[in-house]
Protein backbone atom coordinates (compact mmCIF):
# COMPACT_ATOMS: atom_id res chain seq x y z
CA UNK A 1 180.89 -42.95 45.27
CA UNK A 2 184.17 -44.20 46.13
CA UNK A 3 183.84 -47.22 43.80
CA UNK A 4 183.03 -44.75 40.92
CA UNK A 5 186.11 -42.57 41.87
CA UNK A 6 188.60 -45.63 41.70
CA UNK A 7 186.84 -46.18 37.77
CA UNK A 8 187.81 -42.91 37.16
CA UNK A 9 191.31 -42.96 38.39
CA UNK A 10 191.90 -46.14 36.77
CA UNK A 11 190.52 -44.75 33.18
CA UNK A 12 192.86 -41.95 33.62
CA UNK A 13 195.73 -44.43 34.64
CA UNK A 14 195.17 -46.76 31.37
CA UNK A 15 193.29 -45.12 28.71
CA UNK A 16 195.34 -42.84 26.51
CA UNK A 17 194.35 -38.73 26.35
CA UNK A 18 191.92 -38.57 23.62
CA UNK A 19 188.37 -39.15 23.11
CA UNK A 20 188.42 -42.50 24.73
CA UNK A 21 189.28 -40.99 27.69
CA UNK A 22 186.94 -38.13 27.45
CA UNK A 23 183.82 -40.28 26.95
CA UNK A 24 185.43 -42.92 30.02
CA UNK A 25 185.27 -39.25 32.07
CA UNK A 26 181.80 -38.26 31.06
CA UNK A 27 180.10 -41.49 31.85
CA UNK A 28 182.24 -41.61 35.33
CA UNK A 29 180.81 -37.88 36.20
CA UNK A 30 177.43 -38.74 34.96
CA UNK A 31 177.57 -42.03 37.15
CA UNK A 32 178.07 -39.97 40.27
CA UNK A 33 175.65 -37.36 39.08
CA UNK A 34 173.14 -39.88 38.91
CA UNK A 35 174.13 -41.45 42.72
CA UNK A 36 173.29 -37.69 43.82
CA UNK A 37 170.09 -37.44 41.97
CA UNK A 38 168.74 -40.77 43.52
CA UNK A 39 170.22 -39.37 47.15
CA UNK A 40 168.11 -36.21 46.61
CA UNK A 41 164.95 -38.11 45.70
CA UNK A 42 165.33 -40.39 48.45
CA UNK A 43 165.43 -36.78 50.74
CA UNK A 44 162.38 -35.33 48.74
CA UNK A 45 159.97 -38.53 49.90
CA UNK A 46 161.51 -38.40 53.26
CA UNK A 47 161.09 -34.79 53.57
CA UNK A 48 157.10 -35.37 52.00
CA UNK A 49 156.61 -38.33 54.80
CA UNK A 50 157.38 -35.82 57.48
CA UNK A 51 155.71 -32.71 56.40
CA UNK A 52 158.43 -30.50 55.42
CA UNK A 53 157.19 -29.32 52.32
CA UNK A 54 159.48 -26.75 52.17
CA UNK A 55 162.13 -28.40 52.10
CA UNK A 56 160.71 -30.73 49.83
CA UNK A 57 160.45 -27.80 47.51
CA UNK A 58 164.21 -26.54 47.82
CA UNK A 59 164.95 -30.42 47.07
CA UNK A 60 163.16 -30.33 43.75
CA UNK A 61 164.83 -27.64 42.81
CA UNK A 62 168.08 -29.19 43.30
CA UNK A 63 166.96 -32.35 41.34
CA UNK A 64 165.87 -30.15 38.78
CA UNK A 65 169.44 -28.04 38.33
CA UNK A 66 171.36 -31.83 38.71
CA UNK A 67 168.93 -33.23 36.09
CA UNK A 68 170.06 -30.31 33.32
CA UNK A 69 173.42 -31.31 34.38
CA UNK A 70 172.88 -34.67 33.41
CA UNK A 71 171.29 -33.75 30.41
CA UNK A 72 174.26 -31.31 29.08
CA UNK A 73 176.62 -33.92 29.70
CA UNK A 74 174.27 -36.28 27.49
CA UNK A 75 174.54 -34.09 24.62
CA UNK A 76 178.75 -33.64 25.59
CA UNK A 77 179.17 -37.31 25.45
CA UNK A 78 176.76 -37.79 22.10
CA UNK A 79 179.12 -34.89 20.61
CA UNK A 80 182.16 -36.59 22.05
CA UNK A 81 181.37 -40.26 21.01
């Protein structure tokens, strides 16, 4: 996460305000969007392994509302681009 936070202070450090920068933004949000998604996968097998079903089930529902985050900043950067 850290690395992806340095790309995105850089990009704001040498690419001028303007699309450029907007679609540089995007795809560094959407890059730590998708380190959280794998994260909560990795916790919904662990929590199936173990039995915890319902925690398995809250998990899925947070990979669901981060997946339709990803998706609506798809559709910003395919507007923005």
């Amino acid at each position: 996460m850290a690395g992806i936070l340095n790309d995105a202070d850089r990009d704001v450090q040498t690419i001028a305000r303007g699309r450029h920068l907007d679609i540089a933004l995007i795809g560094g949000v959407r890059k730590a969007l998708v380190a959280e998604l794998v994260s909560v996968e990795t916790a919904i097998a662990l929590a199936g392994r173990t039995g915890e079903s319902g925690i398995a089930a809250i998990l899925w529902e947070s990979r669901a509302r981060l997946g339709q985050w990803d998706e609506a900043l798809a559709a910003l950067l395919a507007t923005t681009a």
